[in-house]
Protein backbone atom coordinates (compact mmCIF):
# COMPACT_ATOMS: atom_id res chain seq x y z
CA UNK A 1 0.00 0.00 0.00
CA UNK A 2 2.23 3.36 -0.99
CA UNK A 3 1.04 6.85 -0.10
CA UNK A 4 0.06 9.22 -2.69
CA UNK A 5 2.32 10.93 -0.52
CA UNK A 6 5.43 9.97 -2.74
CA UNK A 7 4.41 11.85 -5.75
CA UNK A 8 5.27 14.64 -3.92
CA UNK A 9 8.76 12.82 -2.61
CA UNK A 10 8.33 11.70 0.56
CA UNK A 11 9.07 9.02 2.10
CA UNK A 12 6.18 6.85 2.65
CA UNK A 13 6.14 3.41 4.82
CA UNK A 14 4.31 0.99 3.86
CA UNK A 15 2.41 -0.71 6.54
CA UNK A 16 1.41 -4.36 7.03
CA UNK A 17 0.01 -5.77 10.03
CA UNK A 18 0.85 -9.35 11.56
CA UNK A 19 -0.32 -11.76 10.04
CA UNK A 20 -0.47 -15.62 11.56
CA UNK A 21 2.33 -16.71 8.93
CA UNK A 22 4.68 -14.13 11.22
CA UNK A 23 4.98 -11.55 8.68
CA UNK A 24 5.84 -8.33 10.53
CA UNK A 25 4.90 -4.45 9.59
CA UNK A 26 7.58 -2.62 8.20
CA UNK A 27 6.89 -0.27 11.34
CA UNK A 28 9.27 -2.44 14.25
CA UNK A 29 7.29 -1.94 17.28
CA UNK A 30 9.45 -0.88 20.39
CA UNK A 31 8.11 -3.58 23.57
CA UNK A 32 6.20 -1.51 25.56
CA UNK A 33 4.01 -2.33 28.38
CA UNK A 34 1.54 0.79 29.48
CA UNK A 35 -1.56 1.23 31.66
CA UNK A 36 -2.80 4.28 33.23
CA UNK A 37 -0.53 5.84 35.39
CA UNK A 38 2.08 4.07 34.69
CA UNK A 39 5.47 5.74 32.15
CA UNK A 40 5.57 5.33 28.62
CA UNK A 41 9.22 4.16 28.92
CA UNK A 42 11.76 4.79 25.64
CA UNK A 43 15.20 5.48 25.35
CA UNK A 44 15.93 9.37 27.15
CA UNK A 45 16.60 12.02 25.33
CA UNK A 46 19.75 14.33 26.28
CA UNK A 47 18.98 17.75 27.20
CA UNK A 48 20.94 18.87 24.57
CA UNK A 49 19.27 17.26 21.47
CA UNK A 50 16.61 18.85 19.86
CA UNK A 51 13.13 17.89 20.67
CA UNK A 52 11.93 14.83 17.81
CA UNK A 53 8.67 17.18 17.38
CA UNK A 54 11.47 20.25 15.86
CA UNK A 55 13.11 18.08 13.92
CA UNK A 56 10.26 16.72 12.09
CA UNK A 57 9.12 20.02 11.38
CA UNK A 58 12.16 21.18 9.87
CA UNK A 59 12.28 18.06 7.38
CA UNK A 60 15.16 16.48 9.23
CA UNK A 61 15.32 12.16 9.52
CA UNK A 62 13.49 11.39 12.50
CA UNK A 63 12.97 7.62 13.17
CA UNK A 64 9.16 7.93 14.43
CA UNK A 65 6.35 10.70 14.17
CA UNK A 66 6.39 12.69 17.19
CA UNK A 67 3.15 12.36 18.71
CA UNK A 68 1.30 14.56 20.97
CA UNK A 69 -2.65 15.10 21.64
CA UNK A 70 -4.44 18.11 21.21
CA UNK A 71 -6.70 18.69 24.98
CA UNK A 72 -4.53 15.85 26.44
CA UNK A 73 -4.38 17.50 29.26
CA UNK A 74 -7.83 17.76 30.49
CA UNK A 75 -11.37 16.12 32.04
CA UNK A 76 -10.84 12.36 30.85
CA UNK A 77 -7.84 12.21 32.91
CA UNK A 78 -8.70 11.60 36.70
CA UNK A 79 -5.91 13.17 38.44
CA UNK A 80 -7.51 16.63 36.42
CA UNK A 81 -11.16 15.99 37.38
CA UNK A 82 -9.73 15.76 41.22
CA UNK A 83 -7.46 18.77 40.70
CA UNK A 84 -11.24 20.33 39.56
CA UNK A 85 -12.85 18.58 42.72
CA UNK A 86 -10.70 21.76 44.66
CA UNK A 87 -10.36 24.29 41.93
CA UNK A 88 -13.80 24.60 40.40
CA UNK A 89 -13.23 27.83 38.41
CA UNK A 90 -11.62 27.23 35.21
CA UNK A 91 -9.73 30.74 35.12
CA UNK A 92 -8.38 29.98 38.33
CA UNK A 93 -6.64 26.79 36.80
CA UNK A 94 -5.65 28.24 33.81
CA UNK A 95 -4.65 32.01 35.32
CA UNK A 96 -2.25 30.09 38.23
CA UNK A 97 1.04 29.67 37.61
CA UNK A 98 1.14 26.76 39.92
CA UNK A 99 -1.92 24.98 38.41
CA UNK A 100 -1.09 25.74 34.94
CA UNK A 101 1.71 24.16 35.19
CA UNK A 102 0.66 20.81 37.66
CA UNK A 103 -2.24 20.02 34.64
CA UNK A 104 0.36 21.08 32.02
CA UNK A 105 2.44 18.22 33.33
CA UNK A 106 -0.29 15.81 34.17
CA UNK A 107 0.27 14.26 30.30
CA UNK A 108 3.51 14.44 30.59
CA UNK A 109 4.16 12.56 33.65
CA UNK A 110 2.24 9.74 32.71
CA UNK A 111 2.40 9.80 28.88
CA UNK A 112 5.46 11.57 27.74
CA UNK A 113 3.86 13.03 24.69
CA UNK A 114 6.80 14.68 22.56
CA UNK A 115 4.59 17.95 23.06
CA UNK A 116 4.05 19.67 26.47
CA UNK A 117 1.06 22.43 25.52
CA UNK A 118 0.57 24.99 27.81
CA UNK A 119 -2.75 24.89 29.50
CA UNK A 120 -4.40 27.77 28.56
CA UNK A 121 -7.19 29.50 26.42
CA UNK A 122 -7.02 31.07 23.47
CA UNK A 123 -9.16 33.50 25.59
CA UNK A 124 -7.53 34.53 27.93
CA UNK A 125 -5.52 37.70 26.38
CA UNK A 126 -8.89 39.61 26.39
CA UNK A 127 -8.89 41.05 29.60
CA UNK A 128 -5.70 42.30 28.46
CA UNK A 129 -7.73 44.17 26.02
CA UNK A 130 -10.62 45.77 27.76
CA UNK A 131 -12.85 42.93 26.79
CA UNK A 132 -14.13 41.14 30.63
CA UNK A 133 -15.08 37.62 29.98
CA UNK A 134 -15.54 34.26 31.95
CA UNK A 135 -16.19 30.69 31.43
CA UNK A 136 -18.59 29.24 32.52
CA UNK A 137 -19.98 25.07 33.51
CA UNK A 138 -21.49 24.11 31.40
CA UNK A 139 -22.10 27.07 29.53
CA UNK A 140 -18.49 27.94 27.96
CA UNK A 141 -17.39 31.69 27.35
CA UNK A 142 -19.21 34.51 27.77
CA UNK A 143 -18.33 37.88 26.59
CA UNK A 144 -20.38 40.54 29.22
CA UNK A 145 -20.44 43.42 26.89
CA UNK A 146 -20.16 42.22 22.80
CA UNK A 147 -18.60 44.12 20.31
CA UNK A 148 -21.08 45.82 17.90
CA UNK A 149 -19.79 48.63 16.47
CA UNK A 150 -17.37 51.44 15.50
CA UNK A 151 -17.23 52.85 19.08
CA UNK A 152 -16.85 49.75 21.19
CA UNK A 153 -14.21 48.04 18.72
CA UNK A 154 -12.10 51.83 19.27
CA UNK A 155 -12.42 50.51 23.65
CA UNK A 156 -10.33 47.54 22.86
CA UNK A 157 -6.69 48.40 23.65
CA UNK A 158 -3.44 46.37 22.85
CA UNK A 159 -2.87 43.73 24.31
CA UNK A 160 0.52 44.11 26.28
CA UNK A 161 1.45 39.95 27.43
CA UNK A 162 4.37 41.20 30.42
CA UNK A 163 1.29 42.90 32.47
CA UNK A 164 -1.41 41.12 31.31
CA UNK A 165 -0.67 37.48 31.96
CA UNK A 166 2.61 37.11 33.28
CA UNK A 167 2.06 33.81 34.61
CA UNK A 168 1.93 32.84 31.35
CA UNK A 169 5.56 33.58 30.53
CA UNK A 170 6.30 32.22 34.48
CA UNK A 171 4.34 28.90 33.44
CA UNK A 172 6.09 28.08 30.48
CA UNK A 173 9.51 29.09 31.70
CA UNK A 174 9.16 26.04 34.41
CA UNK A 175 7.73 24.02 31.52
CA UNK A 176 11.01 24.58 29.93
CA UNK A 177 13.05 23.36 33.09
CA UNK A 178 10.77 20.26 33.55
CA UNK A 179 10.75 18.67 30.45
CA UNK A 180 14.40 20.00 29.38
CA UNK A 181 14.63 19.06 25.63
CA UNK A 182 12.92 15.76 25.96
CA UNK A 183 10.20 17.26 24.56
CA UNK A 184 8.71 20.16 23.09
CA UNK A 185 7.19 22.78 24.59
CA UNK A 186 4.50 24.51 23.28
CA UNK A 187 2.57 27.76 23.49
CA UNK A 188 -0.89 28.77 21.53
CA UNK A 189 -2.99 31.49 20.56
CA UNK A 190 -6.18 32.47 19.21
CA UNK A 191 -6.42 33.73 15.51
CA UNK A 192 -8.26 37.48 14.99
CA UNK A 193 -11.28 35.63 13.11
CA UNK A 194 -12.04 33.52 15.76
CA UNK A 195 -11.24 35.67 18.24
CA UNK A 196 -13.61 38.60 16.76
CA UNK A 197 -16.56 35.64 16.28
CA UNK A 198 -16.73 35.12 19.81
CA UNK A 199 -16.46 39.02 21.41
CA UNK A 200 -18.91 39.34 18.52
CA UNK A 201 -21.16 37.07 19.00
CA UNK A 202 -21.26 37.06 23.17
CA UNK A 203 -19.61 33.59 23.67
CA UNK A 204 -20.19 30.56 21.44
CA UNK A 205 -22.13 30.36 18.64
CA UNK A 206 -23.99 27.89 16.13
CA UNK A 207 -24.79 30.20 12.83
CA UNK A 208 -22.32 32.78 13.60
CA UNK A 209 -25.22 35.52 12.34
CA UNK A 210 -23.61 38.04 14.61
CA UNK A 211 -20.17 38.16 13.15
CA UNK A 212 -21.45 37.74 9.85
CA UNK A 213 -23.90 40.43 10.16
CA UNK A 214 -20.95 42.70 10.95
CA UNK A 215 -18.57 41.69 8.55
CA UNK A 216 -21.13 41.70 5.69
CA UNK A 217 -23.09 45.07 6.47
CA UNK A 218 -20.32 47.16 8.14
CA UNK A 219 -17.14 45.33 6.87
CA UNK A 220 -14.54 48.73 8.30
CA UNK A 221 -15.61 47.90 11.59
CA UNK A 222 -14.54 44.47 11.32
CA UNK A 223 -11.60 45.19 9.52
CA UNK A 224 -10.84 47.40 12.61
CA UNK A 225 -11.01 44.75 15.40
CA UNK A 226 -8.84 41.98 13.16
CA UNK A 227 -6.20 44.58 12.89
CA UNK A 228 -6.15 44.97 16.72
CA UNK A 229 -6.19 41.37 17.25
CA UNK A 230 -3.77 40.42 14.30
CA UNK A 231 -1.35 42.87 16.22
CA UNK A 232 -1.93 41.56 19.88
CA UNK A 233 -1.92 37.80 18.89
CA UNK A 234 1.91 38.34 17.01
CA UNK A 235 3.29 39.97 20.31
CA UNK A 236 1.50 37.20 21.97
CA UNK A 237 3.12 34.48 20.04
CA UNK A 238 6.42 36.35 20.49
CA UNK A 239 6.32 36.79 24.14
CA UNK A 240 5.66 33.26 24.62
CA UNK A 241 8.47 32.15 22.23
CA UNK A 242 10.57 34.18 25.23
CA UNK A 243 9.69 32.74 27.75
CA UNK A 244 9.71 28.81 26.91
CA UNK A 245 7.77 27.88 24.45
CA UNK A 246 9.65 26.18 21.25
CA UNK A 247 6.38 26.39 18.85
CA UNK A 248 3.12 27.64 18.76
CA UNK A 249 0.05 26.38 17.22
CA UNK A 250 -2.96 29.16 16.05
CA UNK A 251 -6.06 27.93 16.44
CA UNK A 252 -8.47 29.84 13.70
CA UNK A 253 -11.50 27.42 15.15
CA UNK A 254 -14.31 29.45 13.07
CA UNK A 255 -12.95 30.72 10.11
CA UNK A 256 -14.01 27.27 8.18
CA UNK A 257 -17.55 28.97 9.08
CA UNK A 258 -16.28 31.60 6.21
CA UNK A 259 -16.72 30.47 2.50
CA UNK A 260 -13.46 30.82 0.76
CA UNK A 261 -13.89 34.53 -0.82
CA UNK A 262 -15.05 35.28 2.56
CA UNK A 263 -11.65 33.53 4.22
CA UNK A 264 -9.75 35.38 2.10
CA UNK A 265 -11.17 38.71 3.27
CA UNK A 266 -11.71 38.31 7.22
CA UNK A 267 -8.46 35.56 8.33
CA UNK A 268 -6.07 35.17 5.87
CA UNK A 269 -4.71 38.46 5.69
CA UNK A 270 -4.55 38.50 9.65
CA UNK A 271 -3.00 35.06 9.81
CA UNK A 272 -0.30 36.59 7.16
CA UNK A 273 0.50 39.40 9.34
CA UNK A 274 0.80 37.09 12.44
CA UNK A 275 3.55 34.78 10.81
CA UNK A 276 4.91 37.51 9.24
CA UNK A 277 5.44 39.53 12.01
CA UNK A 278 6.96 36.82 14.31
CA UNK A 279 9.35 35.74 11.27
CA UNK A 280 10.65 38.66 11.48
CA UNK A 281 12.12 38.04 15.57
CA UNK A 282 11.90 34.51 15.59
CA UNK A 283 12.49 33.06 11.91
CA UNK A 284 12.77 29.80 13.22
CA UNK A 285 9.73 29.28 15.64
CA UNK A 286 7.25 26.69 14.18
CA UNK A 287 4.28 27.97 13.77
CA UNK A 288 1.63 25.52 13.37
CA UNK A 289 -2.22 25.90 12.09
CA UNK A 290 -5.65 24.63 13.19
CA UNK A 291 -8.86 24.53 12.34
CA UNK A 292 -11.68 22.40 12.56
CA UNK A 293 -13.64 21.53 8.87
CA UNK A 294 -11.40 23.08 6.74
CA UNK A 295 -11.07 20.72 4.22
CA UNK A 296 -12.73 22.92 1.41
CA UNK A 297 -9.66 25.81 3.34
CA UNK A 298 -6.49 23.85 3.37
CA UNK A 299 -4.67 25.27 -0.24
CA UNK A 300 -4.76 28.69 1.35
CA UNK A 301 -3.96 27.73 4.51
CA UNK A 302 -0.98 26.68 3.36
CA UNK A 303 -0.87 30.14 1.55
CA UNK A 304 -0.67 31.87 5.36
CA UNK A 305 2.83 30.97 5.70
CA UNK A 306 2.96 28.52 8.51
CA UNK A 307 5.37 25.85 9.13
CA UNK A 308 2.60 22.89 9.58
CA UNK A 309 -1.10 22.61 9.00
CA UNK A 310 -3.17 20.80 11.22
CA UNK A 311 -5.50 18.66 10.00
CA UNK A 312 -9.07 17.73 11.05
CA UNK A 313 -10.10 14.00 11.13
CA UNK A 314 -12.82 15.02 7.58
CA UNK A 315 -9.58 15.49 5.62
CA UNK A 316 -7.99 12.17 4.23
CA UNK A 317 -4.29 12.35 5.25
CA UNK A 318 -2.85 11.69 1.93
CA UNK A 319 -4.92 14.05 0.43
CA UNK A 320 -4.12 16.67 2.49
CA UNK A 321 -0.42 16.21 1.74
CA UNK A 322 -1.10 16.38 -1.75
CA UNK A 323 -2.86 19.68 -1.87
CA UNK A 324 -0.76 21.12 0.54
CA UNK A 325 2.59 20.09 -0.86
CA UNK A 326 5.72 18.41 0.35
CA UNK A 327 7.50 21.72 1.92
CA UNK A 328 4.42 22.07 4.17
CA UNK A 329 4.36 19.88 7.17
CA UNK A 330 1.37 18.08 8.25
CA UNK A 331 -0.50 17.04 11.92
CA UNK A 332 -2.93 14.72 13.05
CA UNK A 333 -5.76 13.26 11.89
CA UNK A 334 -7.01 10.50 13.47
CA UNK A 335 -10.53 11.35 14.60
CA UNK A 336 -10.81 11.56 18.69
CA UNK A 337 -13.61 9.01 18.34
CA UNK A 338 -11.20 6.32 17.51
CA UNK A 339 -10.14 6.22 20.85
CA UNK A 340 -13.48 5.23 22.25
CA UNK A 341 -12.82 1.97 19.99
CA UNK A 342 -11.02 -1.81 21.16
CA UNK A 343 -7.58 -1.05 21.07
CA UNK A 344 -6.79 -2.97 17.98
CA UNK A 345 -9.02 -0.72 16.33
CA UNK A 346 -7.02 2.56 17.63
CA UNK A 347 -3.46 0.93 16.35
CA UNK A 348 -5.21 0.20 12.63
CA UNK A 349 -5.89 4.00 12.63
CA UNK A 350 -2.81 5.01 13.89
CA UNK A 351 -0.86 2.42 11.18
CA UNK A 352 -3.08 3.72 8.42
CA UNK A 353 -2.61 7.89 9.35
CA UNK A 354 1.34 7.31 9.50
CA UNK A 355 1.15 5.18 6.58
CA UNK A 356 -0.58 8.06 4.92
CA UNK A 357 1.76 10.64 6.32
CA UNK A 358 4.44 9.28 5.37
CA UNK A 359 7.70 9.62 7.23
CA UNK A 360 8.64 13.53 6.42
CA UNK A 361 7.16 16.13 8.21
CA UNK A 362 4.08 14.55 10.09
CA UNK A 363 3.16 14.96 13.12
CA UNK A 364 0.78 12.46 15.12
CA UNK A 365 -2.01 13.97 16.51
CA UNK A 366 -5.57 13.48 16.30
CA UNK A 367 -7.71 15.83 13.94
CA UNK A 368 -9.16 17.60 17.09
CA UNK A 369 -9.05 17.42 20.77
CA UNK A 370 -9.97 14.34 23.10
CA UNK A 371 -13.48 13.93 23.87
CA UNK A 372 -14.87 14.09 27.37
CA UNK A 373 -15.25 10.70 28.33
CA UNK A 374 -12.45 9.03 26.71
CA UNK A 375 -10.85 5.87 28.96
CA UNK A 376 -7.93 7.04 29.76
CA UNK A 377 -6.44 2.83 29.15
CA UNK A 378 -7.21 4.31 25.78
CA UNK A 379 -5.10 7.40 25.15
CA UNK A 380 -2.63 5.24 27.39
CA UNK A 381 -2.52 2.80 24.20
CA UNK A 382 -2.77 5.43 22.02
CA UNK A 383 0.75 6.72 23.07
CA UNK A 384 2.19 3.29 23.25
CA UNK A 385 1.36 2.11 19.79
CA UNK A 386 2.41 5.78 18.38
CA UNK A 387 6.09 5.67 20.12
CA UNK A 388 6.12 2.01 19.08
CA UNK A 389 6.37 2.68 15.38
CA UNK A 390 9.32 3.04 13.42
CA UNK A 391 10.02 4.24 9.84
């Protein structure tokens, strides 16, 4: 079975499992025992080699995928839903330099994904910016005074990260020291489309009238508030690059609610000016993109400038590398439902992703966070099977 992936030359395995003659995959599985709580043991890194996440990313020969799970730090792990038991309020946890970086490391510790993502919200800059928000059980985000027009878009002020949210730069400075280089670290933001949907809009929404209403029937004002975000969200991205964090993934999580002519008004432009602006400080920061649905999206966002494009579980993997091209590097996609399956099920995924993939410039992740409820035996096998493999 060869990817379509080598048409664009790269290197694809090709993946065959057992079978009761003895044949064996190509992949050689490293003998690995793991159940929850219990280390994902492999061969140390030394502090002084380059994370295997980096070194995909810039195209170099890495031996596996380096795998890491978007939300994998969060409510289907048990040691987080007893940290919650004593810290109800999610801005607590994620505005606490202490707990940001305990549930940071609660993957880590028992995984060892070869990402460490901050735990944070692609939220949380706004009070930085004269917009008060909260989240809320059960509810989600909730903007107290939306953005409508002209004069409350001129209230928002830039966003300044070294007195807004220094335990931001605090939290992923002790990342750094934790993990050392034997993984990477990495920060996130929210893109100016998505941010500007949900100040827009109130919170979350399902038709996105609000926003659209906005862009469609008063299109300077809209212009206005992507400009402020574009700028906040590159000094964002750079102040976290100082302080720990060795990539940083943009989540744009609405603008696949924009048809193409529409992307290519409201978030593109904005997404340019983010990688632009942080090439020009830190050339060699990855930045990586996501966005849910954005299959009919992915040729321009490879046009945005970003070092990898994250893929959603819709997209077919070797697809995705074709109309993105070889130079772009690629994440995910196996969809977070898999992991609710028998765990023979999960590693025929996993096989048939990599196999996809191919072995330049993938990352394994899935093609959107873990779902509430996951067993966490599940993601435990998830990680085993992934550091398992080899090209």
């Amino acid at each position: 079975m060869a990817s379509a992936c080598s048409t664009l030359g790269v290197n694809s395995p090709r993946i065959m499992p057992r079978s009761s003659s003895g044949s064996q995959s190509r992949f050689k599985p490293l003998q690995v025992h793991c159940t929850v709580g219990e280390l994902v043991k492999e061969p140390q890194a030394t502090s002084t080699d380059e994370p295997l996440l980096l070194k995909a990313v810039h195209g170099e020969k890495v031996e596996r995928p380096p795998v890491w799970l978007m939300r994998q730090a969060g409510r289907y792990m048990q040691s987080y839903r007893t940290l919650c038991e004593k810290h109800s309020s999610f801005r607590e946890r994620s505005e606490n330099v202490d707990l940001v970086v305990e549930i940071s490391l609660q993957p880590w510790k028992v995984f060892k994904p070869d990402g460490v993502i901050l735990f944070s919200d692609i939220l949380t800059p706004l009070t930085g910016m004269n917009i008060p928000f909260d989240i809320i059980k059960g509810k989600g985000p909730i903007i107290h005074n939306p953005l409508r027009s002209a004069a409350d878009v001129n209230e928002v002020t830039s966003f300044v990260p070294e007195e807004s949210v220094p335990y931001v730069g605090e939290a992923l400075r002790i990342l750094r020291d934790e993990v050392k280089n034997e993984s990477a670290v990495l920060g996130f933001v929210g893109a100016p489309f998505t941010l500007a949907s949900y100040v827009v809009e109130g919170g979350s929404s399902k038709h996105f009238s609000k926003i659209k209403n906005l862009a469609f029937s008063q299109p300077k004002v809209l212009h206005a508030l992507l400009a402020k975000f574009a700028d906040s969200m590159a000094r964002y991205v750079q102040y976290q690059a100082d302080h720990g964090a060795q990539a940083v993934q943009i989540f744009d999580s609405w603008a696949t609610e924009l048809s193409p002519v529409d992307f290519e008004e409201f978030s593109l432009p904005y997404l340019k000016h983010i990688v632009d602006r942080v090439r020009e400080t830190h050339p060699n920061l990855p930045l990586i993109l996501y966005a849910s649905g954005s299959g009919g999206l992915l040729e321009r966002f490879g046009q945005t400038g970003v070092d990898v494009v994250s893929l959603d579980w819709t997209v077919d993997m070797a697809e995705g590398r074709r109309r993105l091209g070889a130079d772009v590097a690629v994440q995910g996609n196996v969809d977070p439902g898999v992991l609710f399956g028998s765990k023979d099920f999960i590693t025929a995924r996993i096989h048939d992703t990599v196999a996809k993939a191919g072995s330049h410039k993938h990352i394994l992740n899935l093609g959107h966070g873990i779902v509430l409820g996951t067993p966490e035996e599940n993601v435990a096998h998830f990680f085993e099977v992934a550091k398992g493999l080899r090209y």
